[in-house]
N, C-alpha and C. Protein backbone atom coordinates (compact mmCIF):
# COMPACT_ATOMS: atom_id res chain seq x y z
N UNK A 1 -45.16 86.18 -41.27
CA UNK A 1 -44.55 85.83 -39.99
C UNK A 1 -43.02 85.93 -40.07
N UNK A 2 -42.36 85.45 -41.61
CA UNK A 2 -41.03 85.94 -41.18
C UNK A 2 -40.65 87.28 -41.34
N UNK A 3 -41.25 87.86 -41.80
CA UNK A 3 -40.78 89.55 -41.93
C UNK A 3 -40.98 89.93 -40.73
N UNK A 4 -42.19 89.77 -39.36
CA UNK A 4 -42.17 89.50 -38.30
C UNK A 4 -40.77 89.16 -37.54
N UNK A 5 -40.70 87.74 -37.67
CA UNK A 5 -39.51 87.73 -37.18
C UNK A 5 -37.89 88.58 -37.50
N UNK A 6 -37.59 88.51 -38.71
CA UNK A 6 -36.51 89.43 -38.99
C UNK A 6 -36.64 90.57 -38.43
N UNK A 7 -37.98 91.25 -38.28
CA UNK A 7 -37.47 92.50 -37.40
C UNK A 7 -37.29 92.40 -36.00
N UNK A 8 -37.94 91.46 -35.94
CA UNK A 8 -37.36 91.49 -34.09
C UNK A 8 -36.50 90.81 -34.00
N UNK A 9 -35.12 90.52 -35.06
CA UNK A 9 -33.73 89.76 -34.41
C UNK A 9 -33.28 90.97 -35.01
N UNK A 10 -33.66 91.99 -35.81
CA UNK A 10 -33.00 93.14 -36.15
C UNK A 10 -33.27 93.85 -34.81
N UNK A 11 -34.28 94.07 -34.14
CA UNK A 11 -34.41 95.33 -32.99
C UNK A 11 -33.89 94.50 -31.71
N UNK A 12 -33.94 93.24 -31.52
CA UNK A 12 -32.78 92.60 -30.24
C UNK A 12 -31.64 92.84 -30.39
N UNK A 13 -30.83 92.80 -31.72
CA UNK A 13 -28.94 92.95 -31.92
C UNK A 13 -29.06 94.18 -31.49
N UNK A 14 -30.08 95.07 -32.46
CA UNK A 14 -29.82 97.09 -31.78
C UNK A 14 -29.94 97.41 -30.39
N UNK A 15 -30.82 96.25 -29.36
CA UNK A 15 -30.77 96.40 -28.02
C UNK A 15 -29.74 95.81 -27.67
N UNK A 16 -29.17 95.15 -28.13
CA UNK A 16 -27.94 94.77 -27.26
C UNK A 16 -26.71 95.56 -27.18
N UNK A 17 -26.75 96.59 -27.67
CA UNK A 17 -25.98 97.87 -27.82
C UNK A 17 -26.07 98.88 -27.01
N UNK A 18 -27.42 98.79 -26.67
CA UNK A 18 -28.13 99.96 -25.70
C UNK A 18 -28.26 99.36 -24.47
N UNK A 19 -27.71 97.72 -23.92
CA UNK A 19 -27.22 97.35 -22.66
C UNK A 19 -26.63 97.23 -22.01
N UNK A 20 -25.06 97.74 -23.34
CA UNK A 20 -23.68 97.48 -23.07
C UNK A 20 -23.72 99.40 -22.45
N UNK A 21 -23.40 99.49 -21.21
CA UNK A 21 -23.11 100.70 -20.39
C UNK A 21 -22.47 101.94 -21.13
N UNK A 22 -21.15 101.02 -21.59
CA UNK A 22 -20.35 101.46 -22.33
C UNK A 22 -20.62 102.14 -23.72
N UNK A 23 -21.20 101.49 -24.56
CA UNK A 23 -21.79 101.47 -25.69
C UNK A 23 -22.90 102.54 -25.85
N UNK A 24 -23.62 102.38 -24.40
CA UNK A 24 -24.82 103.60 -24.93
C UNK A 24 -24.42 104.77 -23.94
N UNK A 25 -23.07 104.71 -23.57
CA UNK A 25 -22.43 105.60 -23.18
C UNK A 25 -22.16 106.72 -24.54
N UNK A 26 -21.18 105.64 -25.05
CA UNK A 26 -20.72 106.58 -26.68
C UNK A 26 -21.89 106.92 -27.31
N UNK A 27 -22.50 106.29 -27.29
CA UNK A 27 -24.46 106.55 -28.15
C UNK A 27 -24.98 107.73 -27.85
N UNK A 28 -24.81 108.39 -26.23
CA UNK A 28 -25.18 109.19 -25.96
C UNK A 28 -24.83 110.45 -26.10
N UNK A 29 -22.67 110.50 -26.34
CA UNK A 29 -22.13 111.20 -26.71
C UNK A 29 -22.64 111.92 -28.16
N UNK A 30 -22.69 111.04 -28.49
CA UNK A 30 -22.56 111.13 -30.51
C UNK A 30 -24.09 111.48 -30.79
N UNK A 31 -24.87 111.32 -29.61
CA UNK A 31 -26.39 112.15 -30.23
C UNK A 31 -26.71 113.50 -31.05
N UNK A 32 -26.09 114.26 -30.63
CA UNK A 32 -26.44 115.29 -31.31
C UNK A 32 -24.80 115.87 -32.03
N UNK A 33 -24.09 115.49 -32.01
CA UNK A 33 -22.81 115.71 -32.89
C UNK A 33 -22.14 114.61 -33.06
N UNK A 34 -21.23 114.75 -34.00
CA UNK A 34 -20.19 113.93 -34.48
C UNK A 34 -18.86 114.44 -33.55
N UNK A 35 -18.17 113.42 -33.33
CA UNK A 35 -16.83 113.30 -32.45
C UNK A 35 -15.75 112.18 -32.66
N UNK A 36 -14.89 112.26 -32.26
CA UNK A 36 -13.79 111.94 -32.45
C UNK A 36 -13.33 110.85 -31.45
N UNK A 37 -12.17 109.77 -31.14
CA UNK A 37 -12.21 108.81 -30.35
C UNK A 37 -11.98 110.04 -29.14
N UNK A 38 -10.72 111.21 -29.56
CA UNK A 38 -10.18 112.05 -28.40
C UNK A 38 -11.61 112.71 -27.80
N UNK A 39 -12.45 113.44 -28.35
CA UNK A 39 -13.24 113.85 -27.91
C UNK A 39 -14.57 113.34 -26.64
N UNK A 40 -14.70 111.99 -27.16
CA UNK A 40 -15.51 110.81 -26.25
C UNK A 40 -14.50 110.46 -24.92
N UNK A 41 -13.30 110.20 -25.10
CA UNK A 41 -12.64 110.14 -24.18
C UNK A 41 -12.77 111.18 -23.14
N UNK A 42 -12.81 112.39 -23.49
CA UNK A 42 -12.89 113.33 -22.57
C UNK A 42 -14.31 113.76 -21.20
N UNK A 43 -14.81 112.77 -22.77
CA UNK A 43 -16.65 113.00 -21.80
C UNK A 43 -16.83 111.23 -21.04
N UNK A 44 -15.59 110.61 -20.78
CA UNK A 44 -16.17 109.26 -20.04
C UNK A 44 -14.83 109.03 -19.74
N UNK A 45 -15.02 107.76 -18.63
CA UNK A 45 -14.04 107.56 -18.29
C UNK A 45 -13.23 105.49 -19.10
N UNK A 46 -13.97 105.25 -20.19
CA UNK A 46 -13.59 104.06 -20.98
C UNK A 46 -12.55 104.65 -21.55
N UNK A 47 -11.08 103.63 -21.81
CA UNK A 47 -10.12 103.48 -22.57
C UNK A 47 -9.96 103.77 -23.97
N UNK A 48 -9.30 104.16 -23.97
CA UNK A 48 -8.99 105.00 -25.55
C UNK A 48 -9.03 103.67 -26.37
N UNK A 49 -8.54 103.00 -26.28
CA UNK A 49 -8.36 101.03 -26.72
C UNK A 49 -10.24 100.92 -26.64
N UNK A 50 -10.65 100.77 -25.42
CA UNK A 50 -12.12 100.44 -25.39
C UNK A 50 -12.92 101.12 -26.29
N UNK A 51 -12.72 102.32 -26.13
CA UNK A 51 -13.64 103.00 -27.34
C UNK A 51 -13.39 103.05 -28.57
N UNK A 52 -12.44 102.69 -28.94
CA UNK A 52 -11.60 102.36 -30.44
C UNK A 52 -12.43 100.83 -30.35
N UNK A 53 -12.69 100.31 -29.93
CA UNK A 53 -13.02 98.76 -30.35
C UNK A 53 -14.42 98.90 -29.95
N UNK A 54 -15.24 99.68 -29.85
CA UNK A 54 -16.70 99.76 -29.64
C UNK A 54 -17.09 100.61 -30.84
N UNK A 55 -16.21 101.48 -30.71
CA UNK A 55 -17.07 102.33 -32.19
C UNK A 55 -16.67 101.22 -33.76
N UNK A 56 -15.78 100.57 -33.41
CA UNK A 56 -15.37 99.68 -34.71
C UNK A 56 -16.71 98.73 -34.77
N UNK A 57 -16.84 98.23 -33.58
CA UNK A 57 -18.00 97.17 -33.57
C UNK A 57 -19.50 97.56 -33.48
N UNK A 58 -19.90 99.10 -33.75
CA UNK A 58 -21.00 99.63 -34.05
C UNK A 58 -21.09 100.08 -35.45
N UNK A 59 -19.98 100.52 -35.96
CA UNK A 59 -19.91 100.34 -37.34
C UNK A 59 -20.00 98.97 -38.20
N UNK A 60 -19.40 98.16 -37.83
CA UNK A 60 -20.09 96.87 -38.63
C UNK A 60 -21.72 96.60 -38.09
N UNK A 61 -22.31 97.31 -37.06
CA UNK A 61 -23.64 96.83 -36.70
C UNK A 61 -24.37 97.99 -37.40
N UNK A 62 -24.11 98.44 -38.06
CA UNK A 62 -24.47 100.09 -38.86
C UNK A 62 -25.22 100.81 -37.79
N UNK A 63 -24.49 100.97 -36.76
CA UNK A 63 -25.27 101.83 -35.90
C UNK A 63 -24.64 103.73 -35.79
N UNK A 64 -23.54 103.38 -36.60
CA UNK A 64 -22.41 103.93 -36.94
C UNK A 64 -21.59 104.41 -38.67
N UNK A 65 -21.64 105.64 -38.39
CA UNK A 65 -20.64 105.77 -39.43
C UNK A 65 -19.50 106.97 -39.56
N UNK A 66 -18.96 106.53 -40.44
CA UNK A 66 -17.43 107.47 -39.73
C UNK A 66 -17.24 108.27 -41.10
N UNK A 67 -16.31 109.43 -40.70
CA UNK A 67 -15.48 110.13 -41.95
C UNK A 67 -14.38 110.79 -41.50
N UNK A 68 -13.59 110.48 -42.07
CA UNK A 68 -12.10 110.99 -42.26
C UNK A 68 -11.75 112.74 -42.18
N UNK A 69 -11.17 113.29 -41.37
CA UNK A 69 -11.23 114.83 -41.88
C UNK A 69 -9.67 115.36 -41.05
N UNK A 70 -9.01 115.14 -42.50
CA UNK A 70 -7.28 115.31 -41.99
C UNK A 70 -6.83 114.43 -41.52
N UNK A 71 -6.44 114.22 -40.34
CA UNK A 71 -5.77 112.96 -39.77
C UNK A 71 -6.98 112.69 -38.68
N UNK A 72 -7.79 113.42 -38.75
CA UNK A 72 -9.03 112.87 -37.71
C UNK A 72 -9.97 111.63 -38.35
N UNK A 73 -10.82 110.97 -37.28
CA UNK A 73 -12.21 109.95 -37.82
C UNK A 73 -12.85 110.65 -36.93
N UNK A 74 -14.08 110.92 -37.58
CA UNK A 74 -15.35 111.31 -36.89
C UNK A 74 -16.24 110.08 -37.11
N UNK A 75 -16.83 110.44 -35.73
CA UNK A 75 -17.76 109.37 -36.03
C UNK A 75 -19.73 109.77 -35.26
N UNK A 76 -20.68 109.54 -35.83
CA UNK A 76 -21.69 110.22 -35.89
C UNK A 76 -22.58 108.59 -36.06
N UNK A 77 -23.66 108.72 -35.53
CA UNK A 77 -25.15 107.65 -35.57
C UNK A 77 -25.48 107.82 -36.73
N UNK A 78 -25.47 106.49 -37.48
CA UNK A 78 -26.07 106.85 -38.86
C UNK A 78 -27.12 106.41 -39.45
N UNK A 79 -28.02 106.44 -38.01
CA UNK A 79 -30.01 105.99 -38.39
C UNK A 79 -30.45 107.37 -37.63
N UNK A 80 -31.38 107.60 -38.34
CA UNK A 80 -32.74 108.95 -37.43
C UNK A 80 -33.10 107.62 -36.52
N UNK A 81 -33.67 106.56 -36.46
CA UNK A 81 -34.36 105.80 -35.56
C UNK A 81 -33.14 106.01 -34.16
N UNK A 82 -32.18 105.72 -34.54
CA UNK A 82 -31.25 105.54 -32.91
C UNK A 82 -31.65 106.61 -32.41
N UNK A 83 -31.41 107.50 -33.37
CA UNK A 83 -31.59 108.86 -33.17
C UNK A 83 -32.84 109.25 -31.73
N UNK A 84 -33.95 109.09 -32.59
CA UNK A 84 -35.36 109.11 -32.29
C UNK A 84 -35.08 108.11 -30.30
N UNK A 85 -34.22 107.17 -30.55
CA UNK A 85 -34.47 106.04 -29.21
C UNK A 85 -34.03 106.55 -28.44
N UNK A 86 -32.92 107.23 -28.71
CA UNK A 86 -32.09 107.75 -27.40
C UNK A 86 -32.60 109.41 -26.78
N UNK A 87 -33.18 109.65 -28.07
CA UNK A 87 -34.20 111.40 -27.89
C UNK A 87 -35.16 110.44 -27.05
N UNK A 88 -36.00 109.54 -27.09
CA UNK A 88 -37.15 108.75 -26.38
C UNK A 88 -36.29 108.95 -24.72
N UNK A 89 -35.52 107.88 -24.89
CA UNK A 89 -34.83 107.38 -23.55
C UNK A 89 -34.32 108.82 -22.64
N UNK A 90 -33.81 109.63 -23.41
CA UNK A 90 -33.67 111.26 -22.66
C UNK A 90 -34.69 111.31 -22.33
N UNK A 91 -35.61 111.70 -23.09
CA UNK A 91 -37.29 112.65 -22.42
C UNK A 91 -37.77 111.50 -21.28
N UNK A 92 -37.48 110.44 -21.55
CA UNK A 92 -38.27 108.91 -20.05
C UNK A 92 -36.90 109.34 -19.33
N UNK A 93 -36.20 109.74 -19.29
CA UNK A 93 -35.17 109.83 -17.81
C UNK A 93 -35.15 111.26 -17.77
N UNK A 94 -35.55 111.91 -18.18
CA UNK A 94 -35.68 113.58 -17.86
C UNK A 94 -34.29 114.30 -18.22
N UNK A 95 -33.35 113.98 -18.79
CA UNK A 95 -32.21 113.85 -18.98
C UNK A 95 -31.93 114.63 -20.64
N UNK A 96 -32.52 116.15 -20.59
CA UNK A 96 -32.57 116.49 -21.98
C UNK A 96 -31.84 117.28 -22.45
């Protein structure tokens, strides 16, 4: 029963990511490539500040991971499962 429970306070924190507008805004960006804060900016209309402090706070939720390349951060989903949720959530909204 608690391994039970631990996963479902593990799969509620990962939904609460995917409620924030914002959040599964960038989620949606970063599906199939890695990008940059400049690059996300271009595809939404959240604050360069906002998205700097969302991708920071998906990286401590490891939903996220980043790499350095020159003076750039990329940043890319670093589970196949998100992966897999948001490929789900495309094909249920027709949106592929």
């Amino acid at each position: 029963m608690k391994e039970i429970m631990q996963k479902v306070d593990k799969i509620a924190d990962l939904l609460k990511s995917f409620s924030n507008k914002d959040k599964l805004t960038i989620l949606c960006f970063l599906w199939n490539d890695e990008k940059n804060v400049s690059e996300i900016m271009t595809c939404s209309t959240i604050s360069q500040s906002q998205i700097s402090q969302y991708l920071w706070k998906m990286k401590l939720e490891w939903i996220l991971e980043s790499e350095k390349k020159w003076k750039e951060v990329f940043y890319k989903i670093s589970n196949n499962k998100i992966l897999e949720l948001i490929s789900a959530m495309k094909i249920i909204f027709n949106d592929k």
